[in-house]
Structures are given as C-alpha cells and as structure tokens.
C-alpha atoms as a PDB file:
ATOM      1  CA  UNK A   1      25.903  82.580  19.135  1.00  0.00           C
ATOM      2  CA  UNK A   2      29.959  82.119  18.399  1.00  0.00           C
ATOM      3  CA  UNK A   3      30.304  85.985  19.444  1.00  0.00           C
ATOM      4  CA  UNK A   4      28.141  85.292  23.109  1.00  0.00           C
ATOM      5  CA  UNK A   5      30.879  82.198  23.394  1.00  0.00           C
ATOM      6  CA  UNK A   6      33.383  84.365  22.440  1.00  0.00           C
ATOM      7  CA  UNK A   7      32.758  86.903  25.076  1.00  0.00           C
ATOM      8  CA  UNK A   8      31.746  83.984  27.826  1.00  0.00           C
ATOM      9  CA  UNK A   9      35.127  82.537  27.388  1.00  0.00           C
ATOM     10  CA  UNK A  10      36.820  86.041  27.682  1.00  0.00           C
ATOM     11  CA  UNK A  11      35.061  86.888  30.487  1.00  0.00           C
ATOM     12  CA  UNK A  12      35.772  82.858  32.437  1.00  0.00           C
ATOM     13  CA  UNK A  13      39.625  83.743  31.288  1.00  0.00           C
ATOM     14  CA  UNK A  14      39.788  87.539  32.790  1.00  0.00           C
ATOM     15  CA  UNK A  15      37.842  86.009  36.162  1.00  0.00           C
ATOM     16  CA  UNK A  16      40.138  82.607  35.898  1.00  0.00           C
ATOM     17  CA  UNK A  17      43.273  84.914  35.688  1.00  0.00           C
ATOM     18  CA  UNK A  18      42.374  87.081  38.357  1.00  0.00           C
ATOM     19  CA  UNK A  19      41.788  84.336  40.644  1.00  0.00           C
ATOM     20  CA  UNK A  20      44.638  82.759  40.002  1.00  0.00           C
ATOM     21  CA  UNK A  21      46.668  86.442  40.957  1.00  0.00           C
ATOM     22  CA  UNK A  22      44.455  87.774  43.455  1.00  0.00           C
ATOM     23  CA  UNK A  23      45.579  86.508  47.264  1.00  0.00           C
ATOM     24  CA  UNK A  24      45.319  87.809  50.449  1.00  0.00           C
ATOM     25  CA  UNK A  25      47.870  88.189  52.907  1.00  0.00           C
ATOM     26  CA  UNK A  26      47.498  87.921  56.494  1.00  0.00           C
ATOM     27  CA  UNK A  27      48.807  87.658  59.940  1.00  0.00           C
ATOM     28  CA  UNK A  28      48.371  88.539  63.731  1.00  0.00           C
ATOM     29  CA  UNK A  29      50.423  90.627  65.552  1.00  0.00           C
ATOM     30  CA  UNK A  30      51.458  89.709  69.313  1.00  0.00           C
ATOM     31  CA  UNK A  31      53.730  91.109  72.504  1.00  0.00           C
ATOM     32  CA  UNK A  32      56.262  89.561  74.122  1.00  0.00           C
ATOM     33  CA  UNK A  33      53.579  88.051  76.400  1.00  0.00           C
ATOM     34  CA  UNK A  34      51.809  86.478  74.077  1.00  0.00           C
ATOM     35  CA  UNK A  35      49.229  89.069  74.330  1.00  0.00           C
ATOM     36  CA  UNK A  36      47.381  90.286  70.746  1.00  0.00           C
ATOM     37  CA  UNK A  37      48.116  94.026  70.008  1.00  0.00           C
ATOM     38  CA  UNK A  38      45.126  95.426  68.942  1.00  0.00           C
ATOM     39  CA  UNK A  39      45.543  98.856  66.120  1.00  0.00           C
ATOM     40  CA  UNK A  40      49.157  98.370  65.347  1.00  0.00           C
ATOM     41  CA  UNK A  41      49.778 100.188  62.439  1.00  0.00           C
ATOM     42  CA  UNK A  42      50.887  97.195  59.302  1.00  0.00           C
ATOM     43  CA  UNK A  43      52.434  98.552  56.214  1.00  0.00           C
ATOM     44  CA  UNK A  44      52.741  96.650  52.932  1.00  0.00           C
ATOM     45  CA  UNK A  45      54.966  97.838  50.177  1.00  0.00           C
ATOM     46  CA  UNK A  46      55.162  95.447  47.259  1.00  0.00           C
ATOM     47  CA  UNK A  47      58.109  95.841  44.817  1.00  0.00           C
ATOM     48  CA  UNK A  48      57.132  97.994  41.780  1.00  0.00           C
ATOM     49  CA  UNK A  49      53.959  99.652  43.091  1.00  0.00           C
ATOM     50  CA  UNK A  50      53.367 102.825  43.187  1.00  0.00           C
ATOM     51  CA  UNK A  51      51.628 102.996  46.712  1.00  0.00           C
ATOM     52  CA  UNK A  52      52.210 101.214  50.136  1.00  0.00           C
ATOM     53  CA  UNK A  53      49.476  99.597  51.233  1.00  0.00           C
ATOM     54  CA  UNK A  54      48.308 100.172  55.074  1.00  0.00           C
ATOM     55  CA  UNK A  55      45.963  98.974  57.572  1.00  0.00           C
ATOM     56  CA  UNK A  56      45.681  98.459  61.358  1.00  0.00           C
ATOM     57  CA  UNK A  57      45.207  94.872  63.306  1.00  0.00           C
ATOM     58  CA  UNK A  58      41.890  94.284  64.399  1.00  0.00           C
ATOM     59  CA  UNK A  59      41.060  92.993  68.586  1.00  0.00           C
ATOM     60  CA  UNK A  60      43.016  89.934  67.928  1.00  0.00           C
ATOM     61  CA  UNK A  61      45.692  91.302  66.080  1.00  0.00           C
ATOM     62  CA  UNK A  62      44.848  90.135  62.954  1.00  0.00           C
ATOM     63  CA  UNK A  63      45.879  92.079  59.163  1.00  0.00           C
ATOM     64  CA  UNK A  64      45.064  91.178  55.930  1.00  0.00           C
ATOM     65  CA  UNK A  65      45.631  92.865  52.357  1.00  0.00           C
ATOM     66  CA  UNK A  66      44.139  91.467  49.501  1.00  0.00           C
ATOM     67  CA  UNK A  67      47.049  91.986  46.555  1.00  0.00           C
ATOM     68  CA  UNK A  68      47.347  90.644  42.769  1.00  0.00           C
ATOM     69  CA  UNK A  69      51.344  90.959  42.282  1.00  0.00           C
ATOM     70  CA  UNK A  70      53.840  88.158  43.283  1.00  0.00           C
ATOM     71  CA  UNK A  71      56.819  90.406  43.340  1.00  0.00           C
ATOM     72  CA  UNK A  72      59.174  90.661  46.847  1.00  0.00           C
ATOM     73  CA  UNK A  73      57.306  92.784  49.276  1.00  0.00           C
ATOM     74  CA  UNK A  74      58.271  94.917  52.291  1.00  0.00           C
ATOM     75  CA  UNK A  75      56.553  94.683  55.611  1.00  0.00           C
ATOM     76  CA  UNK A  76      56.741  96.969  58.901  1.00  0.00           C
ATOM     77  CA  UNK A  77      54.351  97.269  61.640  1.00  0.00           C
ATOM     78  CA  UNK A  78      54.749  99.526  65.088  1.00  0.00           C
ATOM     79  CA  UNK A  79      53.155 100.020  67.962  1.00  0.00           C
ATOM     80  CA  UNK A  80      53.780 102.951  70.914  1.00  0.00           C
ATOM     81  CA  UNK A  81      56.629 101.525  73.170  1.00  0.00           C
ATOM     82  CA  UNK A  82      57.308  98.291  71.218  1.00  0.00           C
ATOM     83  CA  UNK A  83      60.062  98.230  68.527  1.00  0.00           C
ATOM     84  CA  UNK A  84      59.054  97.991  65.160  1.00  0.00           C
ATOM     85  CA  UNK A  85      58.782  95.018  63.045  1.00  0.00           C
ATOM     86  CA  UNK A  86      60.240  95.026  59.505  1.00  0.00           C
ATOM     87  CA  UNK A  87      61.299  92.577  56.750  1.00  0.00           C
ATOM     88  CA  UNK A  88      61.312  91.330  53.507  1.00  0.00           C
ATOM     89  CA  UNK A  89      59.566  88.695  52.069  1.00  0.00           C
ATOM     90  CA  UNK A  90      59.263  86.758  48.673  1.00  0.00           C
ATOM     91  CA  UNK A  91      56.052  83.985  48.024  1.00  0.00           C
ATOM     92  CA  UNK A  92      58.647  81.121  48.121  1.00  0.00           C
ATOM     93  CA  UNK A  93      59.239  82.146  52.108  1.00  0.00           C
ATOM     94  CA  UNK A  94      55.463  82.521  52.720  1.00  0.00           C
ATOM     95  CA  UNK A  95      54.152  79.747  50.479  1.00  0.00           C
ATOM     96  CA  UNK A  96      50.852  79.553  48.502  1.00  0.00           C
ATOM     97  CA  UNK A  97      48.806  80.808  51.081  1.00  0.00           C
ATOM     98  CA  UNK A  98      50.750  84.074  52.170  1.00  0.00           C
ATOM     99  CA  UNK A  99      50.328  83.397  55.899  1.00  0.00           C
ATOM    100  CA  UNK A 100      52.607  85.450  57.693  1.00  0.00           C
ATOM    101  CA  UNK A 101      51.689  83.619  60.392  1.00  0.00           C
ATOM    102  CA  UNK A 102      52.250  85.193  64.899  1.00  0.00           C
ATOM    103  CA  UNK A 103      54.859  87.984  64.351  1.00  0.00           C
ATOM    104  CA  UNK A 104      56.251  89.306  68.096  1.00  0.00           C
ATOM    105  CA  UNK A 105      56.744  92.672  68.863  1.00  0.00           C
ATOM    106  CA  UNK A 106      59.500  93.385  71.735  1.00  0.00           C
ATOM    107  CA  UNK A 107      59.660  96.032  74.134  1.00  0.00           C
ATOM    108  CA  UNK A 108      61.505  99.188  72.840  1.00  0.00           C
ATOM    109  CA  UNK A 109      64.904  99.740  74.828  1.00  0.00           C
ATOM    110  CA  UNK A 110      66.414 102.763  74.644  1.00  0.00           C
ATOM    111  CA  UNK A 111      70.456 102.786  75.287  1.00  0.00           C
ATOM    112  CA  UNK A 112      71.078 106.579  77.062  1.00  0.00           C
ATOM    113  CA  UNK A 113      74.051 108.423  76.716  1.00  0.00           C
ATOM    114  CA  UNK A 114      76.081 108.110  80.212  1.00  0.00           C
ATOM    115  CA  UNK A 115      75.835 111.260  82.066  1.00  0.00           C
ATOM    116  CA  UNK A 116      78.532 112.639  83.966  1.00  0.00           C
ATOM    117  CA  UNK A 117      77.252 115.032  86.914  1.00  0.00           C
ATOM    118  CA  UNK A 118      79.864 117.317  87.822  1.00  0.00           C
ATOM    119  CA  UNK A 119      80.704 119.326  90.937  1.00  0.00           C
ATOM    120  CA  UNK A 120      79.359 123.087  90.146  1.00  0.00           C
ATOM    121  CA  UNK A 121      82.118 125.358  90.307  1.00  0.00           C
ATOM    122  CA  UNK A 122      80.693 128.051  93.755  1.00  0.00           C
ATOM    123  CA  UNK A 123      78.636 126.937  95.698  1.00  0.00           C
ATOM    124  CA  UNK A 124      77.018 128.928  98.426  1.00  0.00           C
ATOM    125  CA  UNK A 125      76.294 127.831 101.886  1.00  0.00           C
ATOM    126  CA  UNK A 126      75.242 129.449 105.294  1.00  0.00           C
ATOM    127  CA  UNK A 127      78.674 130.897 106.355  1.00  0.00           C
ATOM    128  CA  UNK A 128      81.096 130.040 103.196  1.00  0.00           C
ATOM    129  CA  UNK A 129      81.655 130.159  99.976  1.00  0.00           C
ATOM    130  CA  UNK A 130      83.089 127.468  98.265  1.00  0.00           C
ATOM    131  CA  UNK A 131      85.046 128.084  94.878  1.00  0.00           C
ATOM    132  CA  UNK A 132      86.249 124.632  92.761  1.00  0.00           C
ATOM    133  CA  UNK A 133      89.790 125.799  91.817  1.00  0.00           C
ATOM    134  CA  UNK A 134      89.922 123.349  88.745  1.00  0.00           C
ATOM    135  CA  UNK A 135      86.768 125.823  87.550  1.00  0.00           C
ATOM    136  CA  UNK A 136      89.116 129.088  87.141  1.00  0.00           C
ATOM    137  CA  UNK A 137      92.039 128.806  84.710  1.00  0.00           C
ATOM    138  CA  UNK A 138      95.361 130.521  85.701  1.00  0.00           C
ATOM    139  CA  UNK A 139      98.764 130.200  83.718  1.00  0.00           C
ATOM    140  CA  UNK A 140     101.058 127.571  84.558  1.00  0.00           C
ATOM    141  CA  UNK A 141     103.395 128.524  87.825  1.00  0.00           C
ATOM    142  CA  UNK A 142     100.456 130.976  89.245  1.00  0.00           C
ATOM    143  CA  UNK A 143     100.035 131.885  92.722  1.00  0.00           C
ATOM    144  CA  UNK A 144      97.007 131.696  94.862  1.00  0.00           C
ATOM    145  CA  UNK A 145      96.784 135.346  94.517  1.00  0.00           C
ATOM    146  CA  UNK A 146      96.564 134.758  90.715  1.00  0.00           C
ATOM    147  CA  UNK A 147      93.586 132.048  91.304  1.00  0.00           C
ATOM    148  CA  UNK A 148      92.200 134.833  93.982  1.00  0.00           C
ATOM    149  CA  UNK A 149      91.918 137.198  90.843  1.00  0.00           C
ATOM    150  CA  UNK A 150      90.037 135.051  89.054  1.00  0.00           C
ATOM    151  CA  UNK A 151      86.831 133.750  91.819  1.00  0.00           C
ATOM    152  CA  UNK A 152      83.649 136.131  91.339  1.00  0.00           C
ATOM    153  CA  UNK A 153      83.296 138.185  94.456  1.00  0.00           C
ATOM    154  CA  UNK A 154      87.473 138.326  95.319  1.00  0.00           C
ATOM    155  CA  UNK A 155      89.570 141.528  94.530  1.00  0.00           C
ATOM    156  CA  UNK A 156      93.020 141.691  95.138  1.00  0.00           C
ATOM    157  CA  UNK A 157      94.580 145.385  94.787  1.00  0.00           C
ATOM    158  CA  UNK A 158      97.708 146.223  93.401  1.00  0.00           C
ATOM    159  CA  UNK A 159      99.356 146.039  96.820  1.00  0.00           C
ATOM    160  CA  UNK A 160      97.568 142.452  97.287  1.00  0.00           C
ATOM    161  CA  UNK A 161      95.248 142.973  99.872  1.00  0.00           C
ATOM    162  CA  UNK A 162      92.608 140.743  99.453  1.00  0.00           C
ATOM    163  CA  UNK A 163      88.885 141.721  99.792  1.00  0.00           C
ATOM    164  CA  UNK A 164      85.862 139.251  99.317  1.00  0.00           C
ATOM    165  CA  UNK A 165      82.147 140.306  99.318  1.00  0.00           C
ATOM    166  CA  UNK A 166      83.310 143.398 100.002  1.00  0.00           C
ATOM    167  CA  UNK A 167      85.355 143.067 103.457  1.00  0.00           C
ATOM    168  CA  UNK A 168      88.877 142.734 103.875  1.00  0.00           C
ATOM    169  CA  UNK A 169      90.471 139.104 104.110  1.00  0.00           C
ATOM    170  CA  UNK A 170      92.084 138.873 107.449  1.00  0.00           C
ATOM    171  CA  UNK A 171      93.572 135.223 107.214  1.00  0.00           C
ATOM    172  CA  UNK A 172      94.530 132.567 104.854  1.00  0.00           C
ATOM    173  CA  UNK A 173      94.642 129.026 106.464  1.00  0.00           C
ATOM    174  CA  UNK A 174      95.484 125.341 104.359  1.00  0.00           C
ATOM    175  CA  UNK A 175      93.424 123.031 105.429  1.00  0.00           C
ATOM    176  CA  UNK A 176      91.660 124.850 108.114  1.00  0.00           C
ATOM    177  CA  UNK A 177      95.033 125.682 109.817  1.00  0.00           C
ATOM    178  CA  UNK A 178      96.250 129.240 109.843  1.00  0.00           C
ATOM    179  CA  UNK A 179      99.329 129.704 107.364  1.00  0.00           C
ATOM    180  CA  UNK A 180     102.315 132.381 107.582  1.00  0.00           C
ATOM    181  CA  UNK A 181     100.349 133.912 111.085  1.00  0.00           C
ATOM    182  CA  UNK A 182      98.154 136.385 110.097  1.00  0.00           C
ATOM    183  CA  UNK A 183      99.542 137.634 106.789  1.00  0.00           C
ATOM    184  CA  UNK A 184      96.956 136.801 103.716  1.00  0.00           C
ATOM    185  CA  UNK A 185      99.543 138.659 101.140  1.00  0.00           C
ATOM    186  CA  UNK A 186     102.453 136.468 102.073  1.00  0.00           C
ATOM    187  CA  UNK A 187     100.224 133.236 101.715  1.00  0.00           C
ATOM    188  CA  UNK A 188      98.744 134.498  98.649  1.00  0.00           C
ATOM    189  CA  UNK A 189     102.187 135.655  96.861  1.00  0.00           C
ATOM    190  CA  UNK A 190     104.215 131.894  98.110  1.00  0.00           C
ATOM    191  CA  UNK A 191     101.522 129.680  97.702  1.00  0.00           C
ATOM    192  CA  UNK A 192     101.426 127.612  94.398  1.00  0.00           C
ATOM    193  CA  UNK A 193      98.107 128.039  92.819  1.00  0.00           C
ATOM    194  CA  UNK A 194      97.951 124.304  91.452  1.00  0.00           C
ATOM    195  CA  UNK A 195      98.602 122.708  94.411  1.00  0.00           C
ATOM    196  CA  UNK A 196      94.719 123.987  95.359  1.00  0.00           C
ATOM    197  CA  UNK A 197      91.501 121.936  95.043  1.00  0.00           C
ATOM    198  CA  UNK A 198      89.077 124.415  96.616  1.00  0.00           C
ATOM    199  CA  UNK A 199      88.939 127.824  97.859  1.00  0.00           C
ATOM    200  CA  UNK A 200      86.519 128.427 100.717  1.00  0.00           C
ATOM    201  CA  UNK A 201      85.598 132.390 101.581  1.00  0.00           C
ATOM    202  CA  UNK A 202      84.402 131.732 105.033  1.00  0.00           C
ATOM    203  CA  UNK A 203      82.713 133.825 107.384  1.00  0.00           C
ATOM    204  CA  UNK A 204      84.338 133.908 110.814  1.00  0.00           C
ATOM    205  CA  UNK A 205      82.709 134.759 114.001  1.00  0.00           C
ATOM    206  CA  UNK A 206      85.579 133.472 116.265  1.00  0.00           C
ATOM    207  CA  UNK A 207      86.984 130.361 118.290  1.00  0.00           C
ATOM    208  CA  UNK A 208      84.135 130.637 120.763  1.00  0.00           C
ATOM    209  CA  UNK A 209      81.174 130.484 118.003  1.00  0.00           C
ATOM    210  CA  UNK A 210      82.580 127.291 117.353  1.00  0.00           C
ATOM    211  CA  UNK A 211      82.394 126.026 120.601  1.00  0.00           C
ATOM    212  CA  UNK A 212      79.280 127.282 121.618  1.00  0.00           C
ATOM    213  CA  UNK A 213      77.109 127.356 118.234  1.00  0.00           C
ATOM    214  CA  UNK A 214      76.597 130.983 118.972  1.00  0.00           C
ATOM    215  CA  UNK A 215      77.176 133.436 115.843  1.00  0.00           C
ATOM    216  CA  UNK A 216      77.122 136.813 117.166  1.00  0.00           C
ATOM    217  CA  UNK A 217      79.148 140.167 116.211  1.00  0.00           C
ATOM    218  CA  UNK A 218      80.336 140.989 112.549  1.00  0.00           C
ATOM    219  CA  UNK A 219      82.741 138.536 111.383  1.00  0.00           C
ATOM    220  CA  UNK A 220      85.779 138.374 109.876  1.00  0.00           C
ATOM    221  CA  UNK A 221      86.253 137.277 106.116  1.00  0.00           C
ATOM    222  CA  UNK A 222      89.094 134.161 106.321  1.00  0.00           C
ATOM    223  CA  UNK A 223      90.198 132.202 103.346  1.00  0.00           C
ATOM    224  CA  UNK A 224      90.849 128.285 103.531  1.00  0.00           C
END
C-alpha cells in the first residue's frame, strides 16, 4: 500500500510539474488594414533548444505552440510582399499567459538603386548618323580629324581625306553651316576636337530636297 502511494504521489508531482512548465503561446497575425493573414509562416526559437519550432496561422491568423521552457525566445513570421516580423521576447514582457497578442505586418518597400539612362553613343536615323563625341576618347589637344579616326564607319587616309560608309566626305559644316568652303581636310586638321558634342554623318541630297521633301539622286556624304 505505501509503495502504490509512493508511486501516486510521483506520478501527481511529474503531472503537477509539467503543468506548472507546460504553456502555450499564441497570437494572430494581421495587415496593415486590419485584415487577418491567413498561412503566414511563424517561427519560434527558444534559447537553448536544439530545434526551432514552426507553424503557419490558421483563417484568422491565429498561432499557437505549446512549449515547457521559460528561457528568452526568438520570434519571426513572413508573408509574400509584407516585411517580416521579428523579435525577442522574455515571459516578464508577455506575462503568465504568453499572449503575444495582434502583431502587424507592413507592406514590403523596396528602396531601388537610381538609374541613370544615358545617351547611346551612334545612333542611326533615316538620313544621318549621329556619333556622341564624349563616347570616343582622343588625347588632349586632338583635332576633329583625330575624333574622325576614332567613329565606326569613318576613315581618314594618310592625306586626310575623309570617307564615311564608304563615300567620300564632301563638306564639313558647325552647326549646320558650311565651314572653310568646301574643304573637309582643312576643317578637320584646325578644328579642336573638344570643342565637339556630336558628330553627325549626314546624307545630302541637296538644297532643293530640303525645300521640297523630295530625296532623289545619290547623295553626297557631309559632316556636321
């Protein structure tokens, strides 16, 4: 009879002790709007375990975890597009109960790097060519003829005549207005290459095209 007491009043300890340990911890899990988040994923990592504990909120948003340790514990939840939730916790911040009560989760922003769209350096349109000087390094005190040198689709000879796509440069005007007449090696050769912004390769078809709108005949290759 003393050993069946014996054992009763083990047994009414172990199940008093693990009452007294044993607690579940709970909350419910909201947006910004007040809205519950359904299958947010909750994490639980209590110091000193071995494993984190895990679970997902149920249609209200609700979690629970039933644990037996009153050490500091770790909590995170996340849910697609919202920014996660994380914090630490001790029982004397959740009290007896360990309600962790509505916790919020706010929309995710995203800070993007600034993006600088730059000018390409050719671009090609019906009748010209347009090269961004800045694009094709040349040595300090260059000429336009050594800028020329440099733009895909230019050759200048060793006596400077100037060819682009394959037809001989006739002119070289600044700003649309012709320069040194009609002598593309003189403008070339004076010209300071760093005083240019843009090199146009234009096709020409004459003064009258412009008037009229009428493109007819081969033209001549001009540089602006």
């Amino acid at each position: 009879m003393k050993k069946l007491l014996l054992l009763l009043a083990l047994a009414f300890a172990a199940l008093t002790g693990f009452t007294q340990t044993s607690k579940t911890v709970r909350g419910k899990v909201f947006d910004s709007s007040h809205v519950a988040l359904p299958r947010a994923t909750v994490k639980l990592h209590i110091e000193g375990a071995k494993d984190t504990l895990q679970t997902i909120t149920n249609k209200e948003g609700g979690f629970s975890f039933d644990i037996s340790s009153e050490n500091k514990m770790w909590l995170q939840i996340s849910y697609a597009g919202l920014e996660t939730f994380q914090k630490n916790y001790t029982l004397q911040d959740l009290g007896t109960d360990l309600n962790f009560g509505y916790i919020t989760l706010y929309p995710f922003v995203k800070t993007l790097q600034e993006v600088v769209i730059s000018e390409p350096p050719i671009q090609i349109k019906e009748d010209t060519i347009d090269y961004k000087a800045d694009s094709f390094k040349v040595k300090p005190n260059s000429v336009v003829e050594d800028l020329l040198k440099k733009l895909p689709g230019v050759q200048v000879d060793k006596n400077g005549n100037i060819m682009a796509q394959g037809k001989q440069v006739t002119k070289i005007k600044v700003n649309g207005k012709d320069f040194f007449g009609s002598d593309p090696k003189t403008a070339s050769k004076e010209l300071p290459a760093d005083i240019v912004d843009k090199v146009q390769v234009i096709d020409d078809y004459g003064d009258m095209s412009a008037v009229s709108g009428i493109k007819d005949g081969d033209p001549d290759k001009v540089i602006n």
